[in-house]
N, C-alpha and C. Protein backbone atom coordinates (compact mmCIF):
# COMPACT_ATOMS: atom_id res chain seq x y z
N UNK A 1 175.79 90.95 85.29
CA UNK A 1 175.29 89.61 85.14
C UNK A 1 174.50 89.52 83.82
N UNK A 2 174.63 88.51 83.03
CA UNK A 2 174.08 88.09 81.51
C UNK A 2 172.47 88.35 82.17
N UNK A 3 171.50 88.19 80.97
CA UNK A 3 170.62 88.08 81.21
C UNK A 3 170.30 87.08 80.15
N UNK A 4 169.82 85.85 80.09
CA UNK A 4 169.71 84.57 79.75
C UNK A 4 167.82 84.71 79.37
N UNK A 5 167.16 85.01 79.68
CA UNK A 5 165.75 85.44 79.46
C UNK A 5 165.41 86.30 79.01
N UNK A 6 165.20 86.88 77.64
CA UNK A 6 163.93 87.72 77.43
C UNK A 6 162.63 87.94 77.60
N UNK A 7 162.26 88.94 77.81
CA UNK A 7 160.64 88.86 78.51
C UNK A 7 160.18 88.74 76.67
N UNK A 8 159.21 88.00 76.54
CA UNK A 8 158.41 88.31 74.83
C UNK A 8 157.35 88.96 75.33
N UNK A 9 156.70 89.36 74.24
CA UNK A 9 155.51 89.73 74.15
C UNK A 9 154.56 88.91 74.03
N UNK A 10 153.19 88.96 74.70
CA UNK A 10 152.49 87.76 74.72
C UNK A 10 151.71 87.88 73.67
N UNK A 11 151.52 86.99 73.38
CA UNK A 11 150.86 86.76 71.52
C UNK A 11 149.57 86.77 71.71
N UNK A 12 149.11 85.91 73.11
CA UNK A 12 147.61 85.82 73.35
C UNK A 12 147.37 87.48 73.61
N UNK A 13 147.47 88.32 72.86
CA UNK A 13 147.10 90.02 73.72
C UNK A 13 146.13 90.69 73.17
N UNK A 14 145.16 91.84 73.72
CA UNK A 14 144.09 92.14 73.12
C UNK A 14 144.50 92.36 71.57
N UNK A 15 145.81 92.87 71.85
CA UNK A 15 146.43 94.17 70.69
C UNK A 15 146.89 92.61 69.21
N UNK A 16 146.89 91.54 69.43
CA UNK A 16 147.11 90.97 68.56
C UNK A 16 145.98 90.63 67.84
N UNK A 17 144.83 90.95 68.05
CA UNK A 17 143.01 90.63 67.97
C UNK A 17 143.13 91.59 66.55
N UNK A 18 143.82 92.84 66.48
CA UNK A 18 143.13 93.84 65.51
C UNK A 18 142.41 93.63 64.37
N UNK A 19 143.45 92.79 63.55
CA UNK A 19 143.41 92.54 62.49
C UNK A 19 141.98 91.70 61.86
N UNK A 20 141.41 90.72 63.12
CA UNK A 20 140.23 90.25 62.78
C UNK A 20 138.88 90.40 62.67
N UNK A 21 137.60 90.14 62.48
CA UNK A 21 136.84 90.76 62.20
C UNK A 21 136.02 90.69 64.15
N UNK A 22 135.00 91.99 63.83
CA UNK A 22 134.92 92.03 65.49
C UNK A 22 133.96 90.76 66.33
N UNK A 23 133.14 90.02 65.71
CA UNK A 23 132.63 89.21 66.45
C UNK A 23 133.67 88.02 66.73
N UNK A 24 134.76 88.27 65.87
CA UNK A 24 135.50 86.92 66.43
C UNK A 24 136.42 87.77 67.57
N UNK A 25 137.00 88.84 67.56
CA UNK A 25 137.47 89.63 68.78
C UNK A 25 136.75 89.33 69.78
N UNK A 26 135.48 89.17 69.98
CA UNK A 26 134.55 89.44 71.24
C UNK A 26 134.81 87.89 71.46
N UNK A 27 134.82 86.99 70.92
CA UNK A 27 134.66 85.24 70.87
C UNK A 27 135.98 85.42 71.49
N UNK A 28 137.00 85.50 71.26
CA UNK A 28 138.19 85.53 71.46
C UNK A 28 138.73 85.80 73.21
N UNK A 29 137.88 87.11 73.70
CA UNK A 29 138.15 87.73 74.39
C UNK A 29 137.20 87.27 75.86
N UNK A 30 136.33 86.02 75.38
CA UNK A 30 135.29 85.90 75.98
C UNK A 30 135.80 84.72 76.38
N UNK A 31 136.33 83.89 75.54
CA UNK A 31 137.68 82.67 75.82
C UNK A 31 138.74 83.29 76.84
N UNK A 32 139.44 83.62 76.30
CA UNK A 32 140.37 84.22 76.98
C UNK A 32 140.07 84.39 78.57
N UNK A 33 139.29 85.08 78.59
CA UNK A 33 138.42 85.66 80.21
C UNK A 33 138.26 84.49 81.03
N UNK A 34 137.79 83.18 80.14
CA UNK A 34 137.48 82.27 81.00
C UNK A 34 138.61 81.38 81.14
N UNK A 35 139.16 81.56 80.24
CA UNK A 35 140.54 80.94 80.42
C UNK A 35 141.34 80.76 81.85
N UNK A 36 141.13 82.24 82.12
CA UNK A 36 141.87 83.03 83.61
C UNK A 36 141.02 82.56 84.32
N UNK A 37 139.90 82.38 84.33
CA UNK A 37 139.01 81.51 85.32
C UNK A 37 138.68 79.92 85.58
N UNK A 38 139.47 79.06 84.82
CA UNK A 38 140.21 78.06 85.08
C UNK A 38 139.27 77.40 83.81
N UNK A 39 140.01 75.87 83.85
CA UNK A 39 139.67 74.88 82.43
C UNK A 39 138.15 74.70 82.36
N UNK A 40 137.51 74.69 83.27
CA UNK A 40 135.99 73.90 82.89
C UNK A 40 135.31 75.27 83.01
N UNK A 41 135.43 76.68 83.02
CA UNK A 41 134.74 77.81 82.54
C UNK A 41 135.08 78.15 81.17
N UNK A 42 136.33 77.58 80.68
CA UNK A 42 136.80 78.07 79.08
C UNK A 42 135.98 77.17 78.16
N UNK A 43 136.11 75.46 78.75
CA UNK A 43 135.32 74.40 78.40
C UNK A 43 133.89 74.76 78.31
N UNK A 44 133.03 75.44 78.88
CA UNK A 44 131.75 75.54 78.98
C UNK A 44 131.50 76.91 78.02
N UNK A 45 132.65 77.57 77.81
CA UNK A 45 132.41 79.09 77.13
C UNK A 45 132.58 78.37 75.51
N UNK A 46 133.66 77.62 75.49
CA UNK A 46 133.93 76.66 73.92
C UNK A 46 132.27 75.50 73.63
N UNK A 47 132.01 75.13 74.56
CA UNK A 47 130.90 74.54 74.49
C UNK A 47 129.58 75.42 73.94
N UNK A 48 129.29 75.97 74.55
CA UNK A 48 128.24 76.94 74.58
C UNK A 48 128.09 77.94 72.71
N UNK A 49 129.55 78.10 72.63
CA UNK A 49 129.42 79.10 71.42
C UNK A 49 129.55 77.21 70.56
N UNK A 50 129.68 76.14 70.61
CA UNK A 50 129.51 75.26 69.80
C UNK A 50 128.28 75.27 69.34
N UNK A 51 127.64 74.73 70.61
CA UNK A 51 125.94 74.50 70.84
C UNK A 51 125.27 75.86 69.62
N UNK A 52 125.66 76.73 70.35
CA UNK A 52 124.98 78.05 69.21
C UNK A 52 124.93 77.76 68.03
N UNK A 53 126.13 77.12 67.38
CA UNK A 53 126.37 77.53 65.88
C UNK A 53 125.55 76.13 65.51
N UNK A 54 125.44 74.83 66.59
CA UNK A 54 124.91 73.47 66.39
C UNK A 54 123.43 74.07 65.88
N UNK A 55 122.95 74.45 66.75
CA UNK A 55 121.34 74.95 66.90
C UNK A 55 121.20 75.91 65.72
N UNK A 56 122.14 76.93 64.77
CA UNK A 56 121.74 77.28 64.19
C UNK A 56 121.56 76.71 63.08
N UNK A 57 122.84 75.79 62.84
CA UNK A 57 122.79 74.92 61.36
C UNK A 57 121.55 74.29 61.58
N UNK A 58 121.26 73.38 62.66
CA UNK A 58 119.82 72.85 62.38
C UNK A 58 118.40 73.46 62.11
N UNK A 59 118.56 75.01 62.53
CA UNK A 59 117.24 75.59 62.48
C UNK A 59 117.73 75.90 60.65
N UNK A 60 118.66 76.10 60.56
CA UNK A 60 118.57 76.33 59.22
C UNK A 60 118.48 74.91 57.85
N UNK A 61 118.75 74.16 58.79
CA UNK A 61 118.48 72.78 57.83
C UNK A 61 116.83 72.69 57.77
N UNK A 62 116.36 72.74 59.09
CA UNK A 62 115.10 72.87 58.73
C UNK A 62 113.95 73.72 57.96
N UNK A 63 114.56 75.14 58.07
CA UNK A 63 113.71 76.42 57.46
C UNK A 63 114.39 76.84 56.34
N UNK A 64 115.57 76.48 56.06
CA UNK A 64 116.55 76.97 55.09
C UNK A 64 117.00 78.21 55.63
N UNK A 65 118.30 78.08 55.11
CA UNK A 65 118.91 79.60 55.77
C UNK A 65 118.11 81.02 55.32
N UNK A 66 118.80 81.91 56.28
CA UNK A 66 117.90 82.89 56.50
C UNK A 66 117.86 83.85 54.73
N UNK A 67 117.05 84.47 55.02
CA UNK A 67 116.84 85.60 53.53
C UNK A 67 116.80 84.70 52.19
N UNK A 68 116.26 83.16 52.06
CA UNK A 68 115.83 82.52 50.74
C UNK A 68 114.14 82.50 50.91
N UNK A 69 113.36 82.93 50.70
CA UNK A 69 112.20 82.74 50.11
C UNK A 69 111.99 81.66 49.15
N UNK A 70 110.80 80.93 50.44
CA UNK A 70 110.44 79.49 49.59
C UNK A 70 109.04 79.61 50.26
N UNK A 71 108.24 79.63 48.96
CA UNK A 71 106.88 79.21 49.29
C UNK A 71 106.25 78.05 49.73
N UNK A 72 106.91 77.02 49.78
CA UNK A 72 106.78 75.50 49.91
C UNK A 72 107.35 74.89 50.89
N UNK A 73 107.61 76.28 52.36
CA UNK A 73 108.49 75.88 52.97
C UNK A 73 107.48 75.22 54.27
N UNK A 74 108.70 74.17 54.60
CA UNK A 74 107.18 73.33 55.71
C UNK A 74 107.14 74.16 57.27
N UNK A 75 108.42 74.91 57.20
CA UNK A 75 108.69 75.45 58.66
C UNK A 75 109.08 76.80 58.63
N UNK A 76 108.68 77.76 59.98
CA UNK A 76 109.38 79.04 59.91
C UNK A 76 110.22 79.13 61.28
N UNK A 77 110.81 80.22 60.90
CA UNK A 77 111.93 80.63 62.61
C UNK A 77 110.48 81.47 63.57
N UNK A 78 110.65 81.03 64.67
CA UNK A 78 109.90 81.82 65.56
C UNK A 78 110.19 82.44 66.48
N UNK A 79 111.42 82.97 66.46
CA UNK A 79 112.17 84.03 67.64
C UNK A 79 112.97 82.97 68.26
N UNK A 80 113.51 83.12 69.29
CA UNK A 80 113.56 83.04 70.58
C UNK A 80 113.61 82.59 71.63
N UNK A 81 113.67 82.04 72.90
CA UNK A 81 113.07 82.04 74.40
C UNK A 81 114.24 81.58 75.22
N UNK A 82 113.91 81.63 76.72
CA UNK A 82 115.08 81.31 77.25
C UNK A 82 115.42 79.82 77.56
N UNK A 83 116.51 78.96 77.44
CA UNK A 83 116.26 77.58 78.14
C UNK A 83 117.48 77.32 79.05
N UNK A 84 117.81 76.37 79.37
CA UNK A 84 118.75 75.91 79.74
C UNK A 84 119.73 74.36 79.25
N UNK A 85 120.52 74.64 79.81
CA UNK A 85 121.43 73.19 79.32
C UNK A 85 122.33 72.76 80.34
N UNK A 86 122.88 71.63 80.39
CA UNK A 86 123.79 70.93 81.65
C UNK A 86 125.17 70.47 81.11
N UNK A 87 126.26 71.90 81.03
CA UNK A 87 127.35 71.17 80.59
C UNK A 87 127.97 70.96 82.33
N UNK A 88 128.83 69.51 82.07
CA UNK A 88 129.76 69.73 83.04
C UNK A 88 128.72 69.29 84.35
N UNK A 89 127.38 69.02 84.51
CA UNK A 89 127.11 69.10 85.75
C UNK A 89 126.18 70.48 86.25
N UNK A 90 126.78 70.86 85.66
CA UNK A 90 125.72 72.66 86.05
C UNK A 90 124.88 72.85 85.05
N UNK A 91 123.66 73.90 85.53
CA UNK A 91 122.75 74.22 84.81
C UNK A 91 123.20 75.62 84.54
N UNK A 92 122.80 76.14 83.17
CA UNK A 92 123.23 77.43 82.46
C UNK A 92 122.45 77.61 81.40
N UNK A 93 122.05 78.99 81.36
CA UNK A 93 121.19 80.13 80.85
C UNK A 93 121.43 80.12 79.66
N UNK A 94 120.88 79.94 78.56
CA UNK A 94 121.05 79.62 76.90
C UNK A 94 119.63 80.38 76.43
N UNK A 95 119.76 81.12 75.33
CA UNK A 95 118.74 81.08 74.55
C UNK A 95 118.90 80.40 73.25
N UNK A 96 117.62 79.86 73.05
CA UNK A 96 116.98 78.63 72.10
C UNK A 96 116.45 79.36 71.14
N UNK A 97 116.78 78.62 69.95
CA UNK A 97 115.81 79.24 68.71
C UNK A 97 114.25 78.41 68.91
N UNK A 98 113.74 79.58 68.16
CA UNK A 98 112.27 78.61 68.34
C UNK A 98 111.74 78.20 66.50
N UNK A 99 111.65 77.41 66.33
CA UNK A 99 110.89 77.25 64.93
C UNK A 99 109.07 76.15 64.98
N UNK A 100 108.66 76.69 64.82
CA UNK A 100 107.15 76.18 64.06
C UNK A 100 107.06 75.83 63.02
N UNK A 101 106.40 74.65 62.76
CA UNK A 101 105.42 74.45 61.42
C UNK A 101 104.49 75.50 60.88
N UNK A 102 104.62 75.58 59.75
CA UNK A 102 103.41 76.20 59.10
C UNK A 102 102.42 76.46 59.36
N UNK A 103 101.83 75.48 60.12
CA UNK A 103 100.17 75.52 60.63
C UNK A 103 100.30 75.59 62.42
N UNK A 104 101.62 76.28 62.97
CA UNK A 104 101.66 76.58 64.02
C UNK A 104 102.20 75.48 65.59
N UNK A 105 102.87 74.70 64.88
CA UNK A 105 103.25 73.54 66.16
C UNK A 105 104.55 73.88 66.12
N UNK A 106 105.06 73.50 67.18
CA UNK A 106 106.35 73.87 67.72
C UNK A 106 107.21 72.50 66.96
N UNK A 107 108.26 72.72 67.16
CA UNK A 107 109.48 71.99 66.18
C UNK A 107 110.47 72.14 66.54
N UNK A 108 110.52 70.71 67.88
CA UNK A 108 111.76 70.18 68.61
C UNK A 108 113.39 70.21 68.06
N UNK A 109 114.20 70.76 68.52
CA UNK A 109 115.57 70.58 68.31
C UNK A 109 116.44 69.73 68.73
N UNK A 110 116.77 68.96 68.23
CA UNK A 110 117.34 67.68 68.64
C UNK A 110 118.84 68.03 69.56
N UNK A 111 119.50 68.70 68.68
CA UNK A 111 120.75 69.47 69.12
C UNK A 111 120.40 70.12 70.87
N UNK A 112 119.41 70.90 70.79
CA UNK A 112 118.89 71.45 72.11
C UNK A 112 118.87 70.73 73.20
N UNK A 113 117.66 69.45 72.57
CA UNK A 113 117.28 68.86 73.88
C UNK A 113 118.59 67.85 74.07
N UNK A 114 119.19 67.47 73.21
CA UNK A 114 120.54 66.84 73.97
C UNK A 114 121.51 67.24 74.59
N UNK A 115 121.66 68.51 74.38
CA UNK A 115 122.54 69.49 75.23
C UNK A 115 121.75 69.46 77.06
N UNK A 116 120.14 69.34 76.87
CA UNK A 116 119.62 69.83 77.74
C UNK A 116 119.53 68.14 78.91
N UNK A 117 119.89 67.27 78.17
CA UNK A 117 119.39 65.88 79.24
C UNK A 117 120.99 66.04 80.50
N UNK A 118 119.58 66.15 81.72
CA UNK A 118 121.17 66.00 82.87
C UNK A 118 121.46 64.77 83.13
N UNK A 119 121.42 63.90 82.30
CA UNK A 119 121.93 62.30 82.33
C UNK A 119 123.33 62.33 82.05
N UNK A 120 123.62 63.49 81.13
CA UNK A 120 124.64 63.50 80.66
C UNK A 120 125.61 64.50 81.59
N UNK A 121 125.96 64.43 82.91
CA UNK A 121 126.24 64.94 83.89
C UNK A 121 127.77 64.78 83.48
N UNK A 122 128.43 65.52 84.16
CA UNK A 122 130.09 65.02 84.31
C UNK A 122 129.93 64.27 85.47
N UNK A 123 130.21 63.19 85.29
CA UNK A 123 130.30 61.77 86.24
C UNK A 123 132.11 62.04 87.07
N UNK A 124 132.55 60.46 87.15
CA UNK A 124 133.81 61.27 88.49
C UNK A 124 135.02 61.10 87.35
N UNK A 125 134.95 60.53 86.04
CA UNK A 125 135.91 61.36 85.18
C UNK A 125 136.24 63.10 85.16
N UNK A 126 135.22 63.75 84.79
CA UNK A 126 135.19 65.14 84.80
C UNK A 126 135.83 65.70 86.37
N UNK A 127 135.11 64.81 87.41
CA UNK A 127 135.25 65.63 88.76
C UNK A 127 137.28 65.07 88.83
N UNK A 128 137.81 64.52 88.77
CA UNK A 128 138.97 63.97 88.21
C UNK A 128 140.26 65.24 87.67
N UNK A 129 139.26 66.09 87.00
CA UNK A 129 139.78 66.66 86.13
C UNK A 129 139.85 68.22 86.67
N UNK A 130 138.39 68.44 87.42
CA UNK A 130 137.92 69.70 87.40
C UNK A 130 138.16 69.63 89.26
């Protein structure tokens, strides 16, 4: 009997990753994972590494990116801490950059706290979906 199907090789495979550099392997692989764990865990894993890179451009709009020395600068990075955010309806474990003023006040992230309002719930579109 013919055989009308070839099996391919799947393109999505660890072994096709090599060639790139390794934090995008790990990004890749971290997708992937959630992938197999259905649409609104891949959605929240694509979300999440968004939010990151959101929060960093802004800490860096504000302090200037990292390793420029400016004496005149109005703000510094201050580590750290843990927060949370509401994609989708659920609450989830994020760490937040922290930046201060100069003379020591904290310095709200806009990007953050909008990620963080549960107003912005998945309403019954999302539930629709998910």
């Amino acid at each position: 009997m013919p055989v009308y199907h070839k099996k391919a090789k799947n393109p999505i495979s660890p072994e096709s990753f090599s060639n790139l550099p390794d934090h995008v392997q790990v990004s890749l692989r971290e997708a992937i994972g959630s992938a197999k764990d259905g649409l609104l865990a891949l959605s929240i894993t694509v979300g999440l590494n968004v939010l990151k890179a959101m929060m960093e451009a802004e800490v860096a709009e504000i302090v200037e990116p990292k390793g420029k020395h400016n004496p005149n600068r109005q703000a510094v990075r201050h580590g750290s801490e843990k927060g949370s955010v509401v994609p989708g309806g659920r609450k989830v474990a994020v760490r937040r950059p922290r930046v201060r003023t100069t003379d020591g006040r904290e310095v709200r992230l806009n990007t953050y706290e909008a990620f963080q309002d549960e107003r912005l719930r998945c309403g019954s579109y999302c539930q629709m979906w998910f």
